[in-house]
Protein backbone atom coordinates (compact mmCIF):
# COMPACT_ATOMS: atom_id res chain seq x y z
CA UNK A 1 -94.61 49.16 -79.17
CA UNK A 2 -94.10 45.59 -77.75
CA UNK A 3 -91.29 43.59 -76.00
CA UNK A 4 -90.46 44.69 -72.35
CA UNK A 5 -90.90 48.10 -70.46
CA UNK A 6 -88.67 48.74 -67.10
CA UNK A 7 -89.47 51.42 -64.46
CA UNK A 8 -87.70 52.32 -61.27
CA UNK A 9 -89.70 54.20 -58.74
CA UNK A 10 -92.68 52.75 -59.88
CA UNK A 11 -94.63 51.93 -56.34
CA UNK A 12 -95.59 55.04 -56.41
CA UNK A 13 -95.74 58.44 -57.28
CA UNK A 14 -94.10 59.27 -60.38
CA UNK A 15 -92.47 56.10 -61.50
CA UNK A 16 -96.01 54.95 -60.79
CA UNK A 17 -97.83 56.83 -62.95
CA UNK A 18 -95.36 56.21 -65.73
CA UNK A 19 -95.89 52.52 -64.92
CA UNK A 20 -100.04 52.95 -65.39
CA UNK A 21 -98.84 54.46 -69.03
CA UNK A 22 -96.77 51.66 -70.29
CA UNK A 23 -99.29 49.27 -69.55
CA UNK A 24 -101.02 47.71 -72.46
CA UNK A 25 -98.33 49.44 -74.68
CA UNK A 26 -95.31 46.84 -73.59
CA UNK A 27 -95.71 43.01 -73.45
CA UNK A 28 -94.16 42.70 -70.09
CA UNK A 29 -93.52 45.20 -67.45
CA UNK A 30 -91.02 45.14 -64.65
CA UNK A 31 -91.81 47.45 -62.00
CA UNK A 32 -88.72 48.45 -60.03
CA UNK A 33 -89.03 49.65 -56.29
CA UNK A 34 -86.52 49.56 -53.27
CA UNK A 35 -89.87 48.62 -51.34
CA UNK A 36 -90.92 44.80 -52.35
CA UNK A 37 -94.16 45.48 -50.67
CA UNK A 38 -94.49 48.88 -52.94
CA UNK A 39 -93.59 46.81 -55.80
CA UNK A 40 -95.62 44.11 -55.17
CA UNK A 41 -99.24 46.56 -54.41
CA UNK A 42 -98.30 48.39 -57.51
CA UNK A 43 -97.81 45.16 -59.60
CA UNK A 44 -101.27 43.93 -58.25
CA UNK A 45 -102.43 47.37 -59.25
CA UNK A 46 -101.71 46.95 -63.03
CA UNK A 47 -102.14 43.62 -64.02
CA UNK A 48 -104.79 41.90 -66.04
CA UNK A 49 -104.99 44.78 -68.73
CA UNK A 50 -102.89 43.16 -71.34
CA UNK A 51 -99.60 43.51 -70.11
CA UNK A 52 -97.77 41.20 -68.05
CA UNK A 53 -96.16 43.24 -64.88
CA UNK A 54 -93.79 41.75 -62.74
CA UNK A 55 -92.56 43.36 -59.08
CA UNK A 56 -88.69 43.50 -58.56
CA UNK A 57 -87.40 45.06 -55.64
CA UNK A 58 -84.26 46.29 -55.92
CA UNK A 59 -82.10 48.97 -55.04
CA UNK A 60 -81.06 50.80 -57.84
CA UNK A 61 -77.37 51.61 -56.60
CA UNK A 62 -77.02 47.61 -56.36
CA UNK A 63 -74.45 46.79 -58.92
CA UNK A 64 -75.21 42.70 -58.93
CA UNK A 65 -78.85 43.50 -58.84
CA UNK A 66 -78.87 45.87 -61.54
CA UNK A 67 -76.77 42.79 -63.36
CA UNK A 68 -79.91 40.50 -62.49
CA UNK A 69 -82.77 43.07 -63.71
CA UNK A 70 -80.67 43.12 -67.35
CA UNK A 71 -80.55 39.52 -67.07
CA UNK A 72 -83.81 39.11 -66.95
CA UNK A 73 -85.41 41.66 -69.16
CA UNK A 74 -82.71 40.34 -71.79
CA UNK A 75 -84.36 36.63 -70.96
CA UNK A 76 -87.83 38.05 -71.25
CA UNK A 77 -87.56 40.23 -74.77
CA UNK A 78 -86.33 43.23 -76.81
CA UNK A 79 -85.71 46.26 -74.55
CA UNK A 80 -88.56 48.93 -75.65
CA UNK A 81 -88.83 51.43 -72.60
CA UNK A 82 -86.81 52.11 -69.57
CA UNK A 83 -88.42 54.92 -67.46
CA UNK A 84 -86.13 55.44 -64.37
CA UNK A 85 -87.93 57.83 -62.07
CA UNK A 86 -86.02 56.04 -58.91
CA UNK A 87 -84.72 59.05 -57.15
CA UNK A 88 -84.21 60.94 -53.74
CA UNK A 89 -85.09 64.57 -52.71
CA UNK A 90 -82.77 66.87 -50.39
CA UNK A 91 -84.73 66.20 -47.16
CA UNK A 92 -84.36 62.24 -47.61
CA UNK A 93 -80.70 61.72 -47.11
CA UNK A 94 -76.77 63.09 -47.10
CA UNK A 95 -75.60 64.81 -49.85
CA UNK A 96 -73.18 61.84 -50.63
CA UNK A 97 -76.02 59.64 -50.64
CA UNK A 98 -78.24 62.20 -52.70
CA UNK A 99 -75.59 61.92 -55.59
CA UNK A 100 -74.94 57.91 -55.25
CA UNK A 101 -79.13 57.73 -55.91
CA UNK A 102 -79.81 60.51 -58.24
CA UNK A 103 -76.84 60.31 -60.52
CA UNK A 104 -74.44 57.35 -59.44
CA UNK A 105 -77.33 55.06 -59.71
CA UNK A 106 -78.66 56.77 -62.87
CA UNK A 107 -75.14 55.73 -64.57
CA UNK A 108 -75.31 52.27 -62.98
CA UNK A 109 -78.62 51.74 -64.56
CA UNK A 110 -77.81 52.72 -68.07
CA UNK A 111 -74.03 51.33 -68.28
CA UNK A 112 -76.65 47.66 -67.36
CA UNK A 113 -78.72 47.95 -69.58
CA UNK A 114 -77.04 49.27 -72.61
CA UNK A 115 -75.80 45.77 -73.86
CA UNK A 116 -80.01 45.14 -74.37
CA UNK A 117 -80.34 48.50 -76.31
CA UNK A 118 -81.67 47.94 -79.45
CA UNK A 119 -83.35 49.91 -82.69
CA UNK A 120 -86.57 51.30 -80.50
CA UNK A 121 -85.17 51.27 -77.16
CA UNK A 122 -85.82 54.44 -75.58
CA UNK A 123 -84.63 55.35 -72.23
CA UNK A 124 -85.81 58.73 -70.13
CA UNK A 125 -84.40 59.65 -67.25
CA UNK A 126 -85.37 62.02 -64.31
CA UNK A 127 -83.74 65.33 -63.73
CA UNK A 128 -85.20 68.06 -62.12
CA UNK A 129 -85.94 71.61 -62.66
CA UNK A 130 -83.41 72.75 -59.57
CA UNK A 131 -80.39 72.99 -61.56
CA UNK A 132 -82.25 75.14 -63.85
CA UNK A 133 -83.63 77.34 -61.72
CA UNK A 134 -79.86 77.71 -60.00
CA UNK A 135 -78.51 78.80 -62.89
CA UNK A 136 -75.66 76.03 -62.47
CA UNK A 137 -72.29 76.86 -64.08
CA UNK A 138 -69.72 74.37 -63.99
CA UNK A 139 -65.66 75.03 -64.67
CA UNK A 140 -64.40 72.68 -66.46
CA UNK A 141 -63.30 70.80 -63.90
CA UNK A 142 -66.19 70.27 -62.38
CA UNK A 143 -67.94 69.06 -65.60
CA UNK A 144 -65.69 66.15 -66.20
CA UNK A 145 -65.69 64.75 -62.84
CA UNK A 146 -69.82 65.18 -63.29
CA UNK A 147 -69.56 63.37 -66.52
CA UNK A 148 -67.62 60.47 -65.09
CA UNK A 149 -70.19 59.75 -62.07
CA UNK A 150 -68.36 55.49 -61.91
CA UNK A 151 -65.35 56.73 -61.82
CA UNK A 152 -63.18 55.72 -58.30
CA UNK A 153 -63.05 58.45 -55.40
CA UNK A 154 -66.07 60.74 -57.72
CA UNK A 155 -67.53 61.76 -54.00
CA UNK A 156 -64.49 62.93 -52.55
CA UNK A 157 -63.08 64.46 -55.55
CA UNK A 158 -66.56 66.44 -56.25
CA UNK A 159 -66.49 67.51 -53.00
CA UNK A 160 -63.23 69.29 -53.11
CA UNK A 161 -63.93 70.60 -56.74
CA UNK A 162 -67.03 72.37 -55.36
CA UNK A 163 -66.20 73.15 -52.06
CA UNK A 164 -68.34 72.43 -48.43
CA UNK A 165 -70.88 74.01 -50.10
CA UNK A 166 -71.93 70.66 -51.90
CA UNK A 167 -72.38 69.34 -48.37
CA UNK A 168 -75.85 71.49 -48.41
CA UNK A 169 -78.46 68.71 -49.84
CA UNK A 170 -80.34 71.01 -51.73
CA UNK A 171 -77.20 72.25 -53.54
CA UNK A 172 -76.24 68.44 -53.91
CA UNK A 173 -79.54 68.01 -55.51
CA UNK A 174 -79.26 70.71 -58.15
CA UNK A 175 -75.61 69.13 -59.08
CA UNK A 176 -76.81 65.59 -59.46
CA UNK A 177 -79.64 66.42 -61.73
CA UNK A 178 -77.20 68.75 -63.76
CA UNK A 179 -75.32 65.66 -63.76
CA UNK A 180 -78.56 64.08 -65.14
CA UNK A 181 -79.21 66.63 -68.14
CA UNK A 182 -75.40 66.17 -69.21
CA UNK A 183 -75.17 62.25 -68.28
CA UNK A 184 -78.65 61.73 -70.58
CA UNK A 185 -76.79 63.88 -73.33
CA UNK A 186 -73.55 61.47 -73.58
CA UNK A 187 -75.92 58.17 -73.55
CA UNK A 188 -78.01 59.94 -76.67
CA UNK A 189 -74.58 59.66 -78.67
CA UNK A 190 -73.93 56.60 -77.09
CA UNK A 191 -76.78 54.56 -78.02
CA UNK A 192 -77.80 56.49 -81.09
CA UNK A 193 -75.56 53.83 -83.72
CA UNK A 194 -78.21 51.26 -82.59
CA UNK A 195 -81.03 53.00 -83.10
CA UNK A 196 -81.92 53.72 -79.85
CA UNK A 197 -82.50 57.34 -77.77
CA UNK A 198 -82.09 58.74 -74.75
CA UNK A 199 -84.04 61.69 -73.19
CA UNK A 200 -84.60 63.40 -69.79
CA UNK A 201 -87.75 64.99 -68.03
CA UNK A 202 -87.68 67.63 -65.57
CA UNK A 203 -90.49 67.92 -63.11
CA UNK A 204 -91.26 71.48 -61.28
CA UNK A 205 -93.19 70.84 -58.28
CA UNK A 206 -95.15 68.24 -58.68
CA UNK A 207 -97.90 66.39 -55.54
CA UNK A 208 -96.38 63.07 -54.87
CA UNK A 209 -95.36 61.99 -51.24
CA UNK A 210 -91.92 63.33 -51.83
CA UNK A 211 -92.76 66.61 -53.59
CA UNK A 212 -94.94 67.03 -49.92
CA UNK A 213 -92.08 66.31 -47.55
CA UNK A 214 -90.07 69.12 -49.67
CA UNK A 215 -92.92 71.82 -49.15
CA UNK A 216 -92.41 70.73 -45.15
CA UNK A 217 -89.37 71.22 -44.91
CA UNK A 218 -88.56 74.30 -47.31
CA UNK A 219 -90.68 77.07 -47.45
CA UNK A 220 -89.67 78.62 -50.48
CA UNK A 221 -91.48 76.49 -52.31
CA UNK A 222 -94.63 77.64 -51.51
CA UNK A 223 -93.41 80.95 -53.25
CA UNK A 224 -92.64 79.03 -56.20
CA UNK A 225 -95.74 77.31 -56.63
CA UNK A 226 -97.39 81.27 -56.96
CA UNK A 227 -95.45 82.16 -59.07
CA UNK A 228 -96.15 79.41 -61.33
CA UNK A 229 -98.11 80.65 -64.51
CA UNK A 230 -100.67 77.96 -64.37
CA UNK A 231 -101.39 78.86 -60.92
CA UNK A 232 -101.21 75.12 -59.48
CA UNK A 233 -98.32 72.22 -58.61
CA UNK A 234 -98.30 69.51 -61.12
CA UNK A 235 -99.35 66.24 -61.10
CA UNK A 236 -97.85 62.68 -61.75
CA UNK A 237 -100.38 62.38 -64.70
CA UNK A 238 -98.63 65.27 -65.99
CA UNK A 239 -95.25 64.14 -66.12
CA UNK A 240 -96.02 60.34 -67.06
CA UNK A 241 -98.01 62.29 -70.03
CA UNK A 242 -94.59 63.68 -71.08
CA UNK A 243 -92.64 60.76 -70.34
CA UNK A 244 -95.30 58.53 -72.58
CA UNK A 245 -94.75 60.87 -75.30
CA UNK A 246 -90.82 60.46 -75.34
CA UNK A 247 -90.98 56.79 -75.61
CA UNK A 248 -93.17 56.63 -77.97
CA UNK A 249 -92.46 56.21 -81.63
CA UNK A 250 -94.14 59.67 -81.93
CA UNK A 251 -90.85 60.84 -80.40
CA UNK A 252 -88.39 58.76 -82.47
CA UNK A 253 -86.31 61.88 -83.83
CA UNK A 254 -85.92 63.13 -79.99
CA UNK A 255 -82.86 62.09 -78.28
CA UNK A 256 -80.51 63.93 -75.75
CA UNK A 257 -82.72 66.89 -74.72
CA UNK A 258 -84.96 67.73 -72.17
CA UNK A 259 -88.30 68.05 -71.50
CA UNK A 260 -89.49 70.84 -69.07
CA UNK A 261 -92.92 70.15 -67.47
CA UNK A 262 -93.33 72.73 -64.33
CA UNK A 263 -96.13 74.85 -65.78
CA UNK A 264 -94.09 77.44 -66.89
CA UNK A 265 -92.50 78.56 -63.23
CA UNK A 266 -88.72 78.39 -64.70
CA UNK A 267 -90.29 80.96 -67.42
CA UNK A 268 -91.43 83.09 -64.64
CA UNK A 269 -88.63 83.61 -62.42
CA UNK A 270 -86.36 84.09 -65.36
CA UNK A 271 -88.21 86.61 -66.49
């Protein structure tokens, strides 16, 4: 793979683990972060190993800075990988402000950078295993206005669709990373006539920063990590292991699905 790799989220964490995987694999790699001085220690981090890495703070809910990111990927190359791990967790923020980051800002993203999709471009996307675990079933109401996340008033009209309810950040989590799984699924048949994919990854609990303010402030999760059939909570190497395989050429006939990685704890409560 060569030409230019994007990831969101990638001071740390997650998105920087990902990061560590696309160097070396990607001519030049733009390492997205709200947090210029994240960006910046991460770029420091990864460069001199073949890869050019650029920081570029930006917030990825910014619709003239998303503009400037395509602009310059577009100046710098082909568009090979896009990993956009960006993303907020119930304890962070309002539930309006969970869905503008988790699946407003997901759209944003790919409606940018889908003009510099090309045969190879492969784009993953993070979801979550909450909406799995819920059991989320949407009318059919609710699943248009989730699979129109730009459209005008989506906030206010979600919220009446699904009641006070969605007010509960953890139950606005689980929608917007439903939203996620179905958004990723539309941008498969979307880019698919160029030759490029789309794909999602779903992390169980996983020891970042984030994943340790969640175990704080919710208990339950302590219960799901023992019930997990591996018998531990993931790691970023884990997921960016997954997320390495999707946008690889090993992957190329893999588009619009999911991958799973939470060691097998949706299996278990399931069953």
């Amino acid at each position: 793979m060569s030409g230019v790799g994007i990831v969101t989220g990638a001071g740390r964490g997650m998105g920087l683990a990902c990061a560590r995987r696309l160097v070396g694999v990607v001519d030049v790699l733009l390492l997205v972060d709200r947090d210029p001085a994240t960006a910046a220690g991460a770029a420091a981090e990864l460069s001199g190993a073949g890869t050019v890495v650029e920081p570029y703070p930006l917030d990825i809910t910014d619709r003239d800075g998303l503009a400037a990111l395509a602009a310059r990927a577009g100046a710098l190359g082909p568009l090979r990988a896009v990993v956009h791990a960006a993303g907020i967790s119930p304890s962070m923020a309002d539930w309006r402000r969970v869905f503008e980051v988790d699946l407003v800002g997901t759209a944003l993203l790919a409606e940018t950078l889908r003009p510099l999709a090309t045969k190879g471009t492969a784009l993953v996307c993070f979801a979550s295993m909450a909406p799995l675990l819920s059991d989320l079933a949407p009318t059919p109401a609710v699943a248009a206005l989730l699979d129109d996340p730009l459209a005008e008033g989506f906030l206010d009209r979600l919220r009446e669709a699904l009641g006070p309810k969605v007010e509960d950040t953890g139950v606005a989590y689980a929608w917007a990373k439903h939203g996620v799984h179905r958004f990723v699924r539309r941008e498969a048949v979307r880019l698919g006539p160029v030759g490029a994919r789309a794909c999602s990854v779903s992390p169980g609990i996983i020891d970042t920063p984030q994943g340790q303010l969640e175990a704080q402030q919710h208990s339950a999760m302590a219960e799901l990590v023992r019930r997990t059939p591996l018998g531990r909570t993931g790691r970023s190497e884990d997921v960016a292991a997954a997320v390495a395989f999707l946008v690889s050429s090993e992957a190329a006939f893999m588009s619009g699905v999911d991958l799973l990685v939470d060691g097998g704890v949706c299996a278990a409560v399931r069953a």
